[in-house]
N, C-alpha and C. Protein backbone atom coordinates (compact mmCIF):
# COMPACT_ATOMS: atom_id res chain seq x y z
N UNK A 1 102.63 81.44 100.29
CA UNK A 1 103.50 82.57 100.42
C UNK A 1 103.64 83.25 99.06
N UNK A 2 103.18 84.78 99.48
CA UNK A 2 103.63 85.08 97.75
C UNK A 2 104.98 85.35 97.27
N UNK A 3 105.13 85.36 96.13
CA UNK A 3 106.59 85.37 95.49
C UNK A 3 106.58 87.10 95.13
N UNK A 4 107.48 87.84 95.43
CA UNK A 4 107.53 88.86 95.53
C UNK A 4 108.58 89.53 93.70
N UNK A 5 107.81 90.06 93.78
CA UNK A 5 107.93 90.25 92.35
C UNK A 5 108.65 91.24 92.14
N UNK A 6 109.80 91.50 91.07
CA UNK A 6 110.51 92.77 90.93
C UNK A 6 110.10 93.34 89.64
N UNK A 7 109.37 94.49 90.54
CA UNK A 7 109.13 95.33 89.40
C UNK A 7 109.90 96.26 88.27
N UNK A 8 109.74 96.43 87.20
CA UNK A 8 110.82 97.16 86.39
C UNK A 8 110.04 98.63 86.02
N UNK A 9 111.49 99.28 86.64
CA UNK A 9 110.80 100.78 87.04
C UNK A 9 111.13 102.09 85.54
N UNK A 10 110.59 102.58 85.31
CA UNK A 10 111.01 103.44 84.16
C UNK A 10 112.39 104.14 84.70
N UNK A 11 113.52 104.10 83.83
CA UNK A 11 113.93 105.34 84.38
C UNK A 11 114.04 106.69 84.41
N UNK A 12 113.07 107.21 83.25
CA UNK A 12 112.92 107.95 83.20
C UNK A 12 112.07 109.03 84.38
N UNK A 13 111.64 108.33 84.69
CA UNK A 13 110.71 108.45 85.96
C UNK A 13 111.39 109.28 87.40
N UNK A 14 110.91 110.54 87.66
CA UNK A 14 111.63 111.05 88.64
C UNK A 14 111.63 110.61 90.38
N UNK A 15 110.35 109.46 89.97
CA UNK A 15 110.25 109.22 91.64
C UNK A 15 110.84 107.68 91.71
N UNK A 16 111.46 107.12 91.96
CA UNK A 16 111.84 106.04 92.34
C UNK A 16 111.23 105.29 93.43
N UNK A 17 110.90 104.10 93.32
CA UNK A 17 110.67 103.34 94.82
C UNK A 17 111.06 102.73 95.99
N UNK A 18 113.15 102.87 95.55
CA UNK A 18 114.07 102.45 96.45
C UNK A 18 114.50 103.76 96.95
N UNK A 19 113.62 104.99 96.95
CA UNK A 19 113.86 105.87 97.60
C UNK A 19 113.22 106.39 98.93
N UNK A 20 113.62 106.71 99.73
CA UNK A 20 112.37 107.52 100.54
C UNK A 20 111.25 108.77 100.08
N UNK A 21 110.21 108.28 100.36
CA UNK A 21 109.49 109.59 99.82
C UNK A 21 109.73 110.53 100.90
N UNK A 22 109.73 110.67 101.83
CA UNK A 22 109.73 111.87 102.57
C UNK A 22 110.82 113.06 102.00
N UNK A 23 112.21 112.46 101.40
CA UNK A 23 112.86 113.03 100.56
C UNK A 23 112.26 114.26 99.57
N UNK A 24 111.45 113.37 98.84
CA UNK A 24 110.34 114.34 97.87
C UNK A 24 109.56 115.38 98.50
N UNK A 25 109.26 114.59 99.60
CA UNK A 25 108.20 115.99 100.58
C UNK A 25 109.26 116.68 101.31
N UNK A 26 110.15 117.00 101.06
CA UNK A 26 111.56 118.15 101.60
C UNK A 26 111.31 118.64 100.87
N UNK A 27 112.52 118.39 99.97
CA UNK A 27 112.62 118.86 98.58
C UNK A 27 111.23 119.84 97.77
N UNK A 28 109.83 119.49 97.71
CA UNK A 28 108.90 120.22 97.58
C UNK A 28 108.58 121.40 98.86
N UNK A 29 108.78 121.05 100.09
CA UNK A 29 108.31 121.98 101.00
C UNK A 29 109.31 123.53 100.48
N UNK A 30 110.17 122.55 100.22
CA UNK A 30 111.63 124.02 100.43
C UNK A 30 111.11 124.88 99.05
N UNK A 31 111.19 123.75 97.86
CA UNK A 31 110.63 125.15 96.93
C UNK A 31 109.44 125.60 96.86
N UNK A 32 108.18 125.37 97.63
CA UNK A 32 107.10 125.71 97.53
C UNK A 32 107.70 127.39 98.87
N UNK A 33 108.25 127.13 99.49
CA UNK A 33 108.88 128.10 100.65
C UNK A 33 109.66 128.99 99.66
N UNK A 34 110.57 128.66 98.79
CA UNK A 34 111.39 129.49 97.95
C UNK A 34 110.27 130.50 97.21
N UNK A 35 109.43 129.73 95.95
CA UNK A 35 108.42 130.80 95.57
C UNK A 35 107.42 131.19 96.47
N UNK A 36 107.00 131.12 97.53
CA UNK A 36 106.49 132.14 98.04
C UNK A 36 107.21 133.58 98.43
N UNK A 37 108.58 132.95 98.65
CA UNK A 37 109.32 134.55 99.26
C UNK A 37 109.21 135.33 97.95
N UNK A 38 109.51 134.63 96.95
CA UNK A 38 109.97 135.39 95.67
C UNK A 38 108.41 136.47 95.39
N UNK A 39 107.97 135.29 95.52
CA UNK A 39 106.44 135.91 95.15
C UNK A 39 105.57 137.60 96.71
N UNK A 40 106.43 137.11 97.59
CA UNK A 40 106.46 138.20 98.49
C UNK A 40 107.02 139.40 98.37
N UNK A 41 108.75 138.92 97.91
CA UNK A 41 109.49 140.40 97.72
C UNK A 41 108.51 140.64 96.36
N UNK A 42 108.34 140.15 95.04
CA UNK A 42 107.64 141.16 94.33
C UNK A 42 106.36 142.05 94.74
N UNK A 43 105.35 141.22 95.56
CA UNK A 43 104.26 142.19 96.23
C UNK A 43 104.69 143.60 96.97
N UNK A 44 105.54 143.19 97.70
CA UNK A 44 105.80 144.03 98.92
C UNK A 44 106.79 145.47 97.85
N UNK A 45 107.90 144.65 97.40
CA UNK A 45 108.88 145.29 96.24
C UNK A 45 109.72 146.60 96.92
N UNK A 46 109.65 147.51 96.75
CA UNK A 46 110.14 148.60 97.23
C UNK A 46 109.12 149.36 98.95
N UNK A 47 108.49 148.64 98.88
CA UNK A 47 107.46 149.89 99.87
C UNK A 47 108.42 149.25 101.42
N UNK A 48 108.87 148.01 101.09
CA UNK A 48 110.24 146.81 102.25
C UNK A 48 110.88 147.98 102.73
N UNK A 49 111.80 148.11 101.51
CA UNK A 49 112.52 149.23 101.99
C UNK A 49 112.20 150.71 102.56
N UNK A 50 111.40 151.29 102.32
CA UNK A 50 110.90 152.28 102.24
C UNK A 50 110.77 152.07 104.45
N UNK A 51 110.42 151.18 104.82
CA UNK A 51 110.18 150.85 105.91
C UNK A 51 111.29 151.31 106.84
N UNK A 52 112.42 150.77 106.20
CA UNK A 52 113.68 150.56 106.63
C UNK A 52 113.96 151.63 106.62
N UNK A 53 114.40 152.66 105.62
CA UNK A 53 114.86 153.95 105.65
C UNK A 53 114.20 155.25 105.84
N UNK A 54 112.95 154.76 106.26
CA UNK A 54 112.03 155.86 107.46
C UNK A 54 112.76 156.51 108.22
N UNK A 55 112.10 157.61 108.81
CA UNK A 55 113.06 158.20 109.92
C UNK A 55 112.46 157.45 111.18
N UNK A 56 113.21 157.55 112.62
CA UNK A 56 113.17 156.86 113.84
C UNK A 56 111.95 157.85 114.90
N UNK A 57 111.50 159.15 114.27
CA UNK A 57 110.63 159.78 114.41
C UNK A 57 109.40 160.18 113.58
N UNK A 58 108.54 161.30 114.61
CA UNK A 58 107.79 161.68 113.60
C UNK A 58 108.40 163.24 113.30
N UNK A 59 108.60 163.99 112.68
CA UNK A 59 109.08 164.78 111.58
C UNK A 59 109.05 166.00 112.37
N UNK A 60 107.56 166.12 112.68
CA UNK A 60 106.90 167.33 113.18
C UNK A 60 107.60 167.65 114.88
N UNK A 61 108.33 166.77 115.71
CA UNK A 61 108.94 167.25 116.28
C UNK A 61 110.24 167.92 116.44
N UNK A 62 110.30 167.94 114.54
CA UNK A 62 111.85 168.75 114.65
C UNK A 62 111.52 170.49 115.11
N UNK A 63 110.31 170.45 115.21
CA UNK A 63 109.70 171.87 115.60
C UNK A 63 109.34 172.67 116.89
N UNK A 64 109.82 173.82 117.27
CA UNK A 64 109.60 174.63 118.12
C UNK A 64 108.54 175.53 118.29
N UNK A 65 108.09 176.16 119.29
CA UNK A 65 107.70 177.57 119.39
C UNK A 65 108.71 178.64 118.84
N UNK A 66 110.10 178.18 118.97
CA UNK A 66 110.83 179.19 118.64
C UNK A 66 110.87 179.18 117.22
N UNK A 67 110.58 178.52 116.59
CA UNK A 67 110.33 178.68 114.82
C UNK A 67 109.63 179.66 114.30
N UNK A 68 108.54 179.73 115.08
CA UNK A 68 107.40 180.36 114.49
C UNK A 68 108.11 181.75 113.70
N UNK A 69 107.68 181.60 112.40
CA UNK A 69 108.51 182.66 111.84
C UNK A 69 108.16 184.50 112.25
N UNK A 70 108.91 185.35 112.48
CA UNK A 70 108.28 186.36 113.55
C UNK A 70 107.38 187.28 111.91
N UNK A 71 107.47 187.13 110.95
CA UNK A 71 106.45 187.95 109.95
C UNK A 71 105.28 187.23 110.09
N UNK A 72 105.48 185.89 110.44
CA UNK A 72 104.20 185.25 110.86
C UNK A 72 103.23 185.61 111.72
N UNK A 73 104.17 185.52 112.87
CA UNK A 73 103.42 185.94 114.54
C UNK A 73 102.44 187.83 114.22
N UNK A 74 103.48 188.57 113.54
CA UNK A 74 103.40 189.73 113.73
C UNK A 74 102.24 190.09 112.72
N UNK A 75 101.96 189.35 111.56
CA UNK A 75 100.41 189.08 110.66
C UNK A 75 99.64 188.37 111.38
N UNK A 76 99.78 187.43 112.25
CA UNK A 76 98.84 186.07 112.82
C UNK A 76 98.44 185.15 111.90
N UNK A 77 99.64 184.98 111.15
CA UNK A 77 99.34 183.91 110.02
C UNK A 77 99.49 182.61 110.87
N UNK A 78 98.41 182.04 110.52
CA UNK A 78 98.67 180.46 110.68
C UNK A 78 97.83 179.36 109.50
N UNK A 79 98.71 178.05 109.86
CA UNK A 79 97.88 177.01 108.48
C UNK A 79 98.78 175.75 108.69
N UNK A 80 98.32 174.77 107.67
CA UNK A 80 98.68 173.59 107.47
C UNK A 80 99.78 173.54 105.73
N UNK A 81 100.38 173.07 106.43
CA UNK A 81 101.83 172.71 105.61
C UNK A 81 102.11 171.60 105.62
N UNK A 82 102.58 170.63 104.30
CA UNK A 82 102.82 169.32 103.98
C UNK A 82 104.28 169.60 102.79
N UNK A 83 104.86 168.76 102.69
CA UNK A 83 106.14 168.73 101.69
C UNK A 83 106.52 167.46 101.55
N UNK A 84 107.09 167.98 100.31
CA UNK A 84 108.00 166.14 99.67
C UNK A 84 109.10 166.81 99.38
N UNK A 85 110.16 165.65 100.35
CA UNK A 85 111.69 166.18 100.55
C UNK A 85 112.09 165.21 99.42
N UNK A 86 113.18 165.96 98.84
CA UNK A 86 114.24 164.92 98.32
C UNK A 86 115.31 164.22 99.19
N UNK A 87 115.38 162.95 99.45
CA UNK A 87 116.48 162.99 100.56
C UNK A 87 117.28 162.41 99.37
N UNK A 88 118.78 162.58 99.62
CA UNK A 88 120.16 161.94 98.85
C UNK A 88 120.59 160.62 99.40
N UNK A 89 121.37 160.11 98.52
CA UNK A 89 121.85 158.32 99.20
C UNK A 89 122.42 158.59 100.66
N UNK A 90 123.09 160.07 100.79
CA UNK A 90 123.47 159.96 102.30
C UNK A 90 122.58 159.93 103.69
N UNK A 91 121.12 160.53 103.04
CA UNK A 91 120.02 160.51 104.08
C UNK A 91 119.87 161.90 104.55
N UNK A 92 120.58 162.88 103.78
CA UNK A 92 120.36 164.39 104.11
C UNK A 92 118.87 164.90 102.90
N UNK A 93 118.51 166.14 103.44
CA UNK A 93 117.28 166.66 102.57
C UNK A 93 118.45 167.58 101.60
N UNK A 94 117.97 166.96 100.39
CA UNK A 94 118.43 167.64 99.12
C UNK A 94 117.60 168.71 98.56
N UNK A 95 116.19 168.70 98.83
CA UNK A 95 115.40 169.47 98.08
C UNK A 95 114.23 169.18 98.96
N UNK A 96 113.05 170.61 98.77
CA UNK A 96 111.97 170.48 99.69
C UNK A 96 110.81 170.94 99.06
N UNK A 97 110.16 170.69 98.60
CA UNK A 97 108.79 171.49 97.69
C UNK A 97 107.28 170.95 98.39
N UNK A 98 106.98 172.54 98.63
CA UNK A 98 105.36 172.28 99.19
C UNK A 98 104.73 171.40 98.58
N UNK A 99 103.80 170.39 98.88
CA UNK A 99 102.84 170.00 98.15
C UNK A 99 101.37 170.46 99.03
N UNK A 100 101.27 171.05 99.94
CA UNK A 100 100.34 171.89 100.49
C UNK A 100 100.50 172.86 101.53
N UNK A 101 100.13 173.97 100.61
CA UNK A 101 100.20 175.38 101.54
C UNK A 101 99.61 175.95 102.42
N UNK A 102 100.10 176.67 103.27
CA UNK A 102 99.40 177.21 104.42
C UNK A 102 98.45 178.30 103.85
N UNK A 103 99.10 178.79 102.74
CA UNK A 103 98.62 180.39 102.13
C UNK A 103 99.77 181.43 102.28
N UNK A 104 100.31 181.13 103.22
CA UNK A 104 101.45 182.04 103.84
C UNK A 104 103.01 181.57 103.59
N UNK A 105 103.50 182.06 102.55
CA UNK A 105 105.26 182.27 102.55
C UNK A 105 105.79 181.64 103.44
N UNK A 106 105.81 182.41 104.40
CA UNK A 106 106.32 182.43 105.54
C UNK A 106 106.71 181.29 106.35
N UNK A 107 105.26 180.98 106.10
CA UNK A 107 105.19 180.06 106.85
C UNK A 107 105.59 178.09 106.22
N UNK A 108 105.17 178.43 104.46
CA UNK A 108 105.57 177.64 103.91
C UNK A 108 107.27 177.60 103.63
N UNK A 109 108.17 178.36 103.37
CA UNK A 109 109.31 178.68 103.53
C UNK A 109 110.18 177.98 105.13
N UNK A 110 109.38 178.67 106.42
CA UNK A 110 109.88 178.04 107.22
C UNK A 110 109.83 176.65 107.45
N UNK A 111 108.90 175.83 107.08
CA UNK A 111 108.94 174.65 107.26
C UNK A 111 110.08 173.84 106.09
N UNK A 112 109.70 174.23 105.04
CA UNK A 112 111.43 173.72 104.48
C UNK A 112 112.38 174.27 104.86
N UNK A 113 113.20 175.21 105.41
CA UNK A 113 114.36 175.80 105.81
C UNK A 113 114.59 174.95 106.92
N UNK A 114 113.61 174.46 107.98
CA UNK A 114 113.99 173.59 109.07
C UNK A 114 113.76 172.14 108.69
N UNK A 115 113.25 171.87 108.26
CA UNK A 115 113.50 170.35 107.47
C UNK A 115 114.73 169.72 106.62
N UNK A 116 115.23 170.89 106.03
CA UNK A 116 116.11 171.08 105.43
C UNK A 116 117.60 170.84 105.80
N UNK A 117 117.07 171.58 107.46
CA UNK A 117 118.37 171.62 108.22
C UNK A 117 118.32 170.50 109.57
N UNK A 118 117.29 170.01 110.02
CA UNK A 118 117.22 168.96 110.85
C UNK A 118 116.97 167.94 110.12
N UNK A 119 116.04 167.60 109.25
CA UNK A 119 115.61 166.30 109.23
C UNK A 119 116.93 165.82 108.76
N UNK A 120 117.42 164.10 109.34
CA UNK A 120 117.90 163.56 108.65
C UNK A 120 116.75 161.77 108.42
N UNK A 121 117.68 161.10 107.58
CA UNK A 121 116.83 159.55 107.51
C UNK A 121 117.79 158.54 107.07
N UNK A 122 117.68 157.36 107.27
CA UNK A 122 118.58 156.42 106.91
C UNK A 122 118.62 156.11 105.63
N UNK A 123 119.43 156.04 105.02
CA UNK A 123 119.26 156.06 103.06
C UNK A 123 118.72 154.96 102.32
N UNK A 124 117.83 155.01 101.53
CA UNK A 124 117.31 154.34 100.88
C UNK A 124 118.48 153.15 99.87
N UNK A 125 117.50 152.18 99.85
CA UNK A 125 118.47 150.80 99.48
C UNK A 125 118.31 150.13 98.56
N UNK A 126 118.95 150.33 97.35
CA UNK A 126 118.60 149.19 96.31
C UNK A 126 118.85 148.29 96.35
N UNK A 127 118.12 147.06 95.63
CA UNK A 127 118.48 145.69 95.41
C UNK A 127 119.12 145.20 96.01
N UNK A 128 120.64 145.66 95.19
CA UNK A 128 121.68 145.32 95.74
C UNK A 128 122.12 145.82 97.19
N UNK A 129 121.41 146.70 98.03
CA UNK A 129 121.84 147.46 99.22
C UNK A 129 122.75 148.61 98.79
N UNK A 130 122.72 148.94 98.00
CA UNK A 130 123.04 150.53 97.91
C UNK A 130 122.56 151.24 98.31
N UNK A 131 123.31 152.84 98.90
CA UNK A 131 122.42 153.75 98.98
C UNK A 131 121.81 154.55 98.00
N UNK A 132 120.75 154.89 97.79
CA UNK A 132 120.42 155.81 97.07
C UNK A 132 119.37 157.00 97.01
N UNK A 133 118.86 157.78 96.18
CA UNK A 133 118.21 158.88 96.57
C UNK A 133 116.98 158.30 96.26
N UNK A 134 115.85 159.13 97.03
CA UNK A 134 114.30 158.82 96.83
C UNK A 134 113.84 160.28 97.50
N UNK A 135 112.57 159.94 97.54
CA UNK A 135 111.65 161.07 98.13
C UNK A 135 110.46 160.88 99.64
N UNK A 136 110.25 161.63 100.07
CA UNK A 136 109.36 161.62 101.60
C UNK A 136 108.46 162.44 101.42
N UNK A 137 107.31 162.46 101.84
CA UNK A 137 106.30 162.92 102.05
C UNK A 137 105.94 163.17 103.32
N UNK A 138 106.10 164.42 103.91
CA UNK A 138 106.10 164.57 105.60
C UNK A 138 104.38 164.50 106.06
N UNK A 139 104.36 164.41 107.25
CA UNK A 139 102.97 164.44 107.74
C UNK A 139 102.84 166.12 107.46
N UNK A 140 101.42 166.63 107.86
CA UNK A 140 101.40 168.24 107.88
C UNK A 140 101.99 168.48 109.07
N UNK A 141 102.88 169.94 109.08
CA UNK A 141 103.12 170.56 109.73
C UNK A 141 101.89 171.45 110.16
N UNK A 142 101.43 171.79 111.17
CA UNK A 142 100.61 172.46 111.66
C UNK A 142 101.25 174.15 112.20
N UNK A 143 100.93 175.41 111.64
CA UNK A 143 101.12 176.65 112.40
C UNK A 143 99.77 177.02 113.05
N UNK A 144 100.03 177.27 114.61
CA UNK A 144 99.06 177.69 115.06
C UNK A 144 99.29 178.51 116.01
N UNK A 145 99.17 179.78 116.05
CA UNK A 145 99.09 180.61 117.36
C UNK A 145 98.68 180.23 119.09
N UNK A 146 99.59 180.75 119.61
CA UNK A 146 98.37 179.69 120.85
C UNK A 146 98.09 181.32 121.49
N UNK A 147 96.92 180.94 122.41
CA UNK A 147 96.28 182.19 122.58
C UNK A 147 96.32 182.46 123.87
């Protein structure tokens, strides 16, 4: 029969042998789970939010036939229109600047004046969940005569 021997354990030593290991394999799962999130929110970072405070549509149906601006109709101007709104922490459009023109005033003008006044969006969120201001980039607005 062997004589069972007591071993003398460092104590410095973080793993002990009157412990359970499965303990250790917790304890590692959870922070190997902790830095991955961490390591997620930095990838992802702001574009998270950006998700969140999208609008619940697409943009271009804040638009009518009845828009069509009538200096428009009455030239037969038509074109493609794009803009970057400023929205404010409340989720209203603060500011609207073409970033692509139709060619036509008119027509670039009307599409911020009604964006301006319909679009709203849920407010952008810092860190901490604040609201705050950012910017949107709408799909193109399309003017087109129908015939």
């Amino acid at each position: 029969m062997r004589d069972k021997v007591k071993q003398k354990f460092d104590p410095r030593s973080p793993v002990q042998h009157d412990r359970n290991p499965a303990l250790y394999f917790i304890l590692a799962l959870i922070a190997a789970i902790a830095i991955w999130t961490i390591q997620q929110r930095a990838i992802e970072g702001p574009s998270l939010e950006r998700e969140q405070r999208s609008t619940r549509g697409d943009l271009r149906t804040l638009f009518s036939t009845d828009d069509y601006p009538v200096t428009a109709l009455q030239n037969g101007e038509e074109g493609t229109v794009q803009a970057r709104l400023e929205v404010d922490a409340s989720g209203r459009v603060s500011g609207c600047s073409i970033i692509r023109s139709s060619g036509h005033a008119s027509l670039d003008d009307a599409t911020c004046n009604i964006l301006r006044k319909r679009a709203r969006f849920s407010p952008a969120r810092d860190a901490n969940g604040h609201a705050v201001s950012d910017s949107v980039v709408t799909p193109a607005v399309v003017w087109r005569l129908e015939e």
